[in-house]
Protein backbone atom coordinates (compact mmCIF):
# COMPACT_ATOMS: atom_id res chain seq x y z
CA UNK A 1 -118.77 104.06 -41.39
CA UNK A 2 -115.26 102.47 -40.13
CA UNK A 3 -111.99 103.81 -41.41
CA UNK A 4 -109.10 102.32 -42.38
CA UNK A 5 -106.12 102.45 -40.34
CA UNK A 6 -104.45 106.14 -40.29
CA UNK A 7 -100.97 104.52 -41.44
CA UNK A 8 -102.64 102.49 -44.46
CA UNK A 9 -104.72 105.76 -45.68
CA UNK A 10 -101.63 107.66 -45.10
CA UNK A 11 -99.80 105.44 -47.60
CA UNK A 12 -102.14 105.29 -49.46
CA UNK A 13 -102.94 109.62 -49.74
CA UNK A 14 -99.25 109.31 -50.55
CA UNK A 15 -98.86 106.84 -53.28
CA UNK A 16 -102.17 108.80 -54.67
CA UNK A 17 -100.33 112.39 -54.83
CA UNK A 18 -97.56 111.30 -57.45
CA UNK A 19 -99.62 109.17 -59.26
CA UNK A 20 -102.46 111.77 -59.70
CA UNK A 21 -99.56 114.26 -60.79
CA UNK A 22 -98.10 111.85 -62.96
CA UNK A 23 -101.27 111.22 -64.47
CA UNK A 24 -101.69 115.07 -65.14
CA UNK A 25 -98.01 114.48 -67.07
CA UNK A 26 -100.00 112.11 -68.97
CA UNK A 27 -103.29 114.13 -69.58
CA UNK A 28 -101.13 117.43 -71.09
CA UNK A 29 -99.12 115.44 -73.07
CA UNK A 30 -102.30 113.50 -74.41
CA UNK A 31 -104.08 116.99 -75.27
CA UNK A 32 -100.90 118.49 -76.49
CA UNK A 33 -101.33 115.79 -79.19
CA UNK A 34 -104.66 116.25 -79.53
CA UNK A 35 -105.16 120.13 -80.17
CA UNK A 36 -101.59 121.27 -81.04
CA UNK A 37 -100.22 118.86 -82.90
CA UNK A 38 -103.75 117.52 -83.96
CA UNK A 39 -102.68 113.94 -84.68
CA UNK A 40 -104.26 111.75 -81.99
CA UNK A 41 -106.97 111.52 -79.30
CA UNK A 42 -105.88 108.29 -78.12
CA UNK A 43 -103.63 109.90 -75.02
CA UNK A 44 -106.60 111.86 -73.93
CA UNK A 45 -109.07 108.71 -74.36
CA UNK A 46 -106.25 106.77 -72.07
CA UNK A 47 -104.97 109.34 -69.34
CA UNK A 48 -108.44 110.98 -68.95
CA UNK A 49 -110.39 108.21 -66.94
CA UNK A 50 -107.24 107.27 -65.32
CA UNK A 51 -106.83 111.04 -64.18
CA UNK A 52 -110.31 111.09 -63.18
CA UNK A 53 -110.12 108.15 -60.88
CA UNK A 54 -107.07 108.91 -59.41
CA UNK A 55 -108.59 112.61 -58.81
CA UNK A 56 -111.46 110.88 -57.14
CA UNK A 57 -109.44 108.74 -55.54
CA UNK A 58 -107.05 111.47 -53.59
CA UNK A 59 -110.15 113.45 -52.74
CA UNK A 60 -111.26 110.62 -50.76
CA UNK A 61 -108.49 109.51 -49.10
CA UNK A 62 -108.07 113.23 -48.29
CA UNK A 63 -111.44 113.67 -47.53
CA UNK A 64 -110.53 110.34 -44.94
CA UNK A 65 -107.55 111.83 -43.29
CA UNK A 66 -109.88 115.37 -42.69
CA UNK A 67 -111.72 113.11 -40.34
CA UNK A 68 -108.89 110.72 -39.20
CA UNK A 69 -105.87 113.13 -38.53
CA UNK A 70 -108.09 115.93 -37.55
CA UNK A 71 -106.79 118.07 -39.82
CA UNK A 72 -108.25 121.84 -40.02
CA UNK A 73 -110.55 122.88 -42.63
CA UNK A 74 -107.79 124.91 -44.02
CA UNK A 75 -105.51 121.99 -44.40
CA UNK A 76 -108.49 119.77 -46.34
CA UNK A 77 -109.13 122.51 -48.40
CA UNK A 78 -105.55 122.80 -49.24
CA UNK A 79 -105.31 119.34 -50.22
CA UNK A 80 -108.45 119.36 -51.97
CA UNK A 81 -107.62 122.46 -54.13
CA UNK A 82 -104.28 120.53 -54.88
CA UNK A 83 -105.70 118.27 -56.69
CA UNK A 84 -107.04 121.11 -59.10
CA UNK A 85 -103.69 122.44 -60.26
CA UNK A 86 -101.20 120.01 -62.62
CA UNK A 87 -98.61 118.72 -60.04
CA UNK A 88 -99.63 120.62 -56.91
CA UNK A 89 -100.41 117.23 -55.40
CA UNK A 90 -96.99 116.94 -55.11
CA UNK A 91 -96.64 120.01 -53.40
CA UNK A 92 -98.79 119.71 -50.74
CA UNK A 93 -97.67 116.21 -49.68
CA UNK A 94 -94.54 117.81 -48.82
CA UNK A 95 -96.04 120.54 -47.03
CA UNK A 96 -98.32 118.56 -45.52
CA UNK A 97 -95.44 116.13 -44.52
CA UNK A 98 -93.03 118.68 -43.13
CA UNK A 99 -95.76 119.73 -40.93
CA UNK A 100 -96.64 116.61 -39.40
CA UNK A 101 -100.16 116.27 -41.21
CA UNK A 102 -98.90 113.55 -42.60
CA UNK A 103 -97.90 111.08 -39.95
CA UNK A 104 -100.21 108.77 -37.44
CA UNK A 105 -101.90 111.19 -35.31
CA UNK A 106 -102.80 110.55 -31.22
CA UNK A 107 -105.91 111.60 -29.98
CA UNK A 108 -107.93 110.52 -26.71
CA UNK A 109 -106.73 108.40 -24.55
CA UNK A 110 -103.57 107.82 -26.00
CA UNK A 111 -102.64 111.12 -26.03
CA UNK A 112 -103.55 111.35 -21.87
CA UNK A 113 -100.71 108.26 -22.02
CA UNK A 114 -98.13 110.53 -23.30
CA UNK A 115 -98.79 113.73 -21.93
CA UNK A 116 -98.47 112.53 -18.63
């Protein structure tokens, strides 16, 4: 199976990371309405499947960069276990960032090129 690009699933893990937090925003405000104030399941019936998709959709693309950065185990699982906790996504993009997990990685030849 071909990858896309690093840069282009980069942007993309990105772009997925706030949205799947702000779709969490959007999921507890949604049940907060449903069970507390008990006047509407609409929010759920809206952010849920949205949340879901988005959920799916970071685990993939972090499931991609696991293979195309060459991240550790210990850095997919991070991301993955992100994705559990309201906002964390956030979180670890900046971790990730800081560290350089996040940026087009060199391996092979290309990193022969450099090195010498």
């Amino acid at each position: 199976m071909k990858l896309p690009p690093a840069p282009a699933t980069l942007r993309i893990f990105r772009i997925l990371a706030v949205a799947e937090a702000i779709s969490w925003a959007a999921l507890i405000v949604g049940m907060f309405f449903k069970w507390v104030v008990q006047s509407s399941e609409l929010g759920v019936q809206i952010a849920g499947p949205i949340h879901g998709a988005l959920f799916i959709g970071y685990g993939v693309t972090a499931l991609a960069l696991w293979r195309i950065q060459r991240w550790p185990f210990r850095v997919a699982l991070a991301a993955g276990f992100s994705a559990v906790l309201p906002f964390a996504t956030i979180a670890f993009e900046r971790w990730a960032g800081a560290r350089g997990w996040l940026t087009p990685a060199v391996h092979g030849a290309e990193q022969e090129k450099i090195s010498v």
